[in-house]
N, C-alpha and C. Protein backbone atom coordinates (compact mmCIF):
# COMPACT_ATOMS: atom_id res chain seq x y z
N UNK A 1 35.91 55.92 120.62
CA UNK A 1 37.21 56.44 120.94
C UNK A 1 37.27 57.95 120.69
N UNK A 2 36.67 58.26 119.98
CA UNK A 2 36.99 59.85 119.35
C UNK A 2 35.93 60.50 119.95
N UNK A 3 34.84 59.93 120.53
CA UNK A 3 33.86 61.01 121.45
C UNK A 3 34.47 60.65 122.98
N UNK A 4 35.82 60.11 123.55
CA UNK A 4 36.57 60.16 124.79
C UNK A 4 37.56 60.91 124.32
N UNK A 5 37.83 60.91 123.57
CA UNK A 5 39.06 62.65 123.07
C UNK A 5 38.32 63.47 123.09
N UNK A 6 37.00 63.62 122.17
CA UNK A 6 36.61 65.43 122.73
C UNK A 6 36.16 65.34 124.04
N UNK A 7 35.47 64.35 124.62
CA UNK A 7 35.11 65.09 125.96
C UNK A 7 35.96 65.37 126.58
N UNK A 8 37.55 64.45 127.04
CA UNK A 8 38.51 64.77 127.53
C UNK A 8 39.23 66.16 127.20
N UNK A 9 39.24 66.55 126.15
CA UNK A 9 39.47 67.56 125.97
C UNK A 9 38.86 68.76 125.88
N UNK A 10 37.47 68.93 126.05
CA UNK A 10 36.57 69.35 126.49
C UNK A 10 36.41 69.80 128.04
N UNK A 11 37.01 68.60 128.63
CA UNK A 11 36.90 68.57 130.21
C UNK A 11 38.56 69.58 130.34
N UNK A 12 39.52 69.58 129.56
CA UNK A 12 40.72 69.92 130.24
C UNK A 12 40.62 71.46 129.94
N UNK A 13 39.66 71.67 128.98
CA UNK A 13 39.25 73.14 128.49
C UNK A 13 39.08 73.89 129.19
N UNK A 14 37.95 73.29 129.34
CA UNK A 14 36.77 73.96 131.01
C UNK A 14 37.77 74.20 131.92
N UNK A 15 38.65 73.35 132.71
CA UNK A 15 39.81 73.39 133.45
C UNK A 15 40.87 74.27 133.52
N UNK A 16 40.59 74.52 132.41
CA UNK A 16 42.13 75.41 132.33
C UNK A 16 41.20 76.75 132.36
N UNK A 17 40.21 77.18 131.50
CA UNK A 17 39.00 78.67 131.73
C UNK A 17 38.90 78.65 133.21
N UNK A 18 38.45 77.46 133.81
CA UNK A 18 38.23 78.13 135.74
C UNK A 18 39.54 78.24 136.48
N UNK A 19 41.02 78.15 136.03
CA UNK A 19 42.14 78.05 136.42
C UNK A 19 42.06 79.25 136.32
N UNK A 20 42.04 80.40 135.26
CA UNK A 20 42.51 81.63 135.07
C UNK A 20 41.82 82.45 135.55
N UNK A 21 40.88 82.28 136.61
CA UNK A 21 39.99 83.59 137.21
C UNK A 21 41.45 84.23 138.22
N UNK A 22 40.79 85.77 138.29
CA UNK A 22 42.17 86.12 139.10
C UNK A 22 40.99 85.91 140.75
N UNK A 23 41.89 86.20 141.51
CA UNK A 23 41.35 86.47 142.94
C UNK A 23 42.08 87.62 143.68
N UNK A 24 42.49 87.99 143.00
CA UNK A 24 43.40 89.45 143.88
C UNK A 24 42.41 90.47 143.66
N UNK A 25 42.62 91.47 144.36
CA UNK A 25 41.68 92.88 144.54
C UNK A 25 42.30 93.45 142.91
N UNK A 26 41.64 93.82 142.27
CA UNK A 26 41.70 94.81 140.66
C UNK A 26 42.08 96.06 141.48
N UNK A 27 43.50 96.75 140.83
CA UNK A 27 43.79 97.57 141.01
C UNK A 27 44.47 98.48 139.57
N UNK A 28 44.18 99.87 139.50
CA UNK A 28 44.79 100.21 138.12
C UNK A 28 46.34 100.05 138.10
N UNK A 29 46.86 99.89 136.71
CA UNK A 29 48.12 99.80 136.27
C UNK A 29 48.97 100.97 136.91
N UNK A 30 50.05 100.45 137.31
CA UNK A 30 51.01 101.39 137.57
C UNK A 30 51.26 102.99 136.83
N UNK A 31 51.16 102.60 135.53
CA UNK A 31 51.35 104.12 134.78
C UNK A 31 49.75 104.31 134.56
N UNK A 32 48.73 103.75 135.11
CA UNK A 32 47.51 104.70 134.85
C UNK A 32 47.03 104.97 136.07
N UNK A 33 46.07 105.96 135.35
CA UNK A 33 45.06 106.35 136.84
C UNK A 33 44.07 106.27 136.42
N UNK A 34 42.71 106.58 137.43
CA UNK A 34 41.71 106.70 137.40
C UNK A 34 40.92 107.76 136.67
N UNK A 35 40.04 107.09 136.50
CA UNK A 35 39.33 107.82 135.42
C UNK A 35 39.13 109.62 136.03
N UNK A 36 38.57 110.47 135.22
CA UNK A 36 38.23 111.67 135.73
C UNK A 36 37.20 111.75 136.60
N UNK A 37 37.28 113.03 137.43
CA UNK A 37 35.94 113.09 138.24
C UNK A 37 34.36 113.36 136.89
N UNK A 38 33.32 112.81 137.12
CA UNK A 38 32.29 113.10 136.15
C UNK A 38 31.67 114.44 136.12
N UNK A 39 31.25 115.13 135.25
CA UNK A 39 31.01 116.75 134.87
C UNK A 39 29.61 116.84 135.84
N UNK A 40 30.20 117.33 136.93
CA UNK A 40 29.22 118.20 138.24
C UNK A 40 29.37 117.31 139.56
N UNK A 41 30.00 116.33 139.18
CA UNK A 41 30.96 115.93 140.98
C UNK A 41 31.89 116.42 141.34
N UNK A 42 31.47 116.61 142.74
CA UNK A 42 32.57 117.34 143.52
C UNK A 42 34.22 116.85 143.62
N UNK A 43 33.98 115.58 143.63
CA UNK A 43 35.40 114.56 143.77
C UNK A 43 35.12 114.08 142.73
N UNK A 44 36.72 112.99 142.60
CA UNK A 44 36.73 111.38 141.76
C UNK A 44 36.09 110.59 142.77
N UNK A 45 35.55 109.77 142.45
CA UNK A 45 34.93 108.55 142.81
C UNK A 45 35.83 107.47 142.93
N UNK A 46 35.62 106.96 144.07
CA UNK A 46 37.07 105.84 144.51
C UNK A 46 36.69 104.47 143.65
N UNK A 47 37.43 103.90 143.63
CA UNK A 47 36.93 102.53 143.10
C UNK A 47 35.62 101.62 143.37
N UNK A 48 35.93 102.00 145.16
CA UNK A 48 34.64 100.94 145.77
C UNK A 48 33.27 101.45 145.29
N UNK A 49 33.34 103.26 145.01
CA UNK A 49 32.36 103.94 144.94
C UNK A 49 31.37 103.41 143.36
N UNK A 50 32.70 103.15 142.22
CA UNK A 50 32.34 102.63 141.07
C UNK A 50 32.15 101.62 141.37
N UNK A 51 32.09 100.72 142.04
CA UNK A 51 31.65 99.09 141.90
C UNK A 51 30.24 98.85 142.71
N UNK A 52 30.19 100.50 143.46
CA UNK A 52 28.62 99.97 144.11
C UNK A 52 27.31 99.85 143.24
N UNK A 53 26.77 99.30 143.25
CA UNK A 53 25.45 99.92 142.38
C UNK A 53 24.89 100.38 142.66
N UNK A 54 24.10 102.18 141.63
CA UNK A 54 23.63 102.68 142.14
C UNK A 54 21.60 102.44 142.77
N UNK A 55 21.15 103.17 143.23
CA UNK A 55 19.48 102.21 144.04
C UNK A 55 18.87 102.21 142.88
N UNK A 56 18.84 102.70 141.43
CA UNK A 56 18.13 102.35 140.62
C UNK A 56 18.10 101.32 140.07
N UNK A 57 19.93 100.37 139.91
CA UNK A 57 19.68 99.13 139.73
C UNK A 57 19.25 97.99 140.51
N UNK A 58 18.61 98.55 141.33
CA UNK A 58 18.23 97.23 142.62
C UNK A 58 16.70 98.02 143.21
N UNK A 59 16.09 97.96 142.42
CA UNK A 59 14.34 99.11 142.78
C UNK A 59 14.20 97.76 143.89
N UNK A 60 13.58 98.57 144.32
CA UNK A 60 12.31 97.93 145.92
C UNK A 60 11.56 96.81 145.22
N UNK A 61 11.56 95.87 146.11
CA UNK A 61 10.59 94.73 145.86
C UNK A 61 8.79 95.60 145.74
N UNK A 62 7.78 95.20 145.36
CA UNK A 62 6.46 95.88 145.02
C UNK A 62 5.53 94.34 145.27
N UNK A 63 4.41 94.59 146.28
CA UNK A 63 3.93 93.37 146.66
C UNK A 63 2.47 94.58 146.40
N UNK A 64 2.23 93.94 145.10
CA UNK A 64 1.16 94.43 145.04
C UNK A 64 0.18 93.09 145.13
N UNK A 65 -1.21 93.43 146.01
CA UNK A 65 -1.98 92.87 146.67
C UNK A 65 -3.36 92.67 145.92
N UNK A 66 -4.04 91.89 145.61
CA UNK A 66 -5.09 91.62 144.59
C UNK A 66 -6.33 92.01 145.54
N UNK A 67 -6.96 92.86 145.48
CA UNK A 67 -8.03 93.05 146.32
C UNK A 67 -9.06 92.37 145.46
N UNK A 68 -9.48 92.37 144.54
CA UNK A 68 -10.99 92.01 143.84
C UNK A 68 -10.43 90.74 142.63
N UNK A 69 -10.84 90.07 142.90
CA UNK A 69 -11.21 88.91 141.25
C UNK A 69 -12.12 88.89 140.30
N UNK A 70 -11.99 88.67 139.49
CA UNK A 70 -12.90 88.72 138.14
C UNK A 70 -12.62 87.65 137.53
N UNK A 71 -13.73 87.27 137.01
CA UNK A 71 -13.89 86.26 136.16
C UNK A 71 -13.14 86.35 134.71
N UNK A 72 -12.51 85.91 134.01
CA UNK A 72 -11.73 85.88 132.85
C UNK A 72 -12.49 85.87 131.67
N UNK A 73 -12.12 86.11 130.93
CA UNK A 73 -12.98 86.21 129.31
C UNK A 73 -12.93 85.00 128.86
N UNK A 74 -13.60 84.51 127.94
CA UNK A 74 -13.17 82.92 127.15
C UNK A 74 -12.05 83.42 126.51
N UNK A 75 -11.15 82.66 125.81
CA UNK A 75 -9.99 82.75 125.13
C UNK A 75 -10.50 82.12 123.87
N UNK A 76 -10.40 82.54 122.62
CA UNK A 76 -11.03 81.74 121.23
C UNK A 76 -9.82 81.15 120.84
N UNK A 77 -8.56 81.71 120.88
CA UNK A 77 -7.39 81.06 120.82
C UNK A 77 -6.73 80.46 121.55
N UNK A 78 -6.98 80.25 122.53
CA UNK A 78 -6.56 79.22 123.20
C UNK A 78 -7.27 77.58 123.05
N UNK A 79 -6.51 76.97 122.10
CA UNK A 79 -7.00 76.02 121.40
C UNK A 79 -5.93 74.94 121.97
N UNK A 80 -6.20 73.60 122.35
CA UNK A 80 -6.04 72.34 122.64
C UNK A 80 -4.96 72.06 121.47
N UNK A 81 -3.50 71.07 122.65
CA UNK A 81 -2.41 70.75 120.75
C UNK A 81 -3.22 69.85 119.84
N UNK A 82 -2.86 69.82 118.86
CA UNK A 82 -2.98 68.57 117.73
C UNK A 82 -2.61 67.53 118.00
């Protein structure tokens, strides 16, 4: 009986946390504004501009290509479980 109360209540938890996501566009508060322009930009940066990421967080995929194989060393530690 008492592990169907916590899960139930467990379950109405969870329920109510994915109830409160917003879905409207984030916009600043009425009495604020936007942050300052950053020291050596020409403008402020619009919102969309802050939410893009810039190309350093998304580097190029790198398909580096194995031209030659070699044979591996023995491993002394690589030992079998108990």
């Amino acid at each position: 009986m008492k592990r169907v109360v916590v899960l139930t209540t467990a379950l109405f938890g969870a329920l109510a946390l994915a109830a409160c996501g917003n879905r409207a566009e984030l916009k600043p508060a009425a009495t604020a504004s936007l942050p300052v322009a950053p020291e050596g930009a020409k403008a402020t940066p619009s919102p969309g501009d802050l939410l893009k990421p810039p190309v350093q967080t998304r580097p190029a995929r790198s398909d580096d290509l194995i031209e030659s194989t070699s044979q591996r060393r023995s491993d002394n530690f690589d030992l079998p479980p108990r």
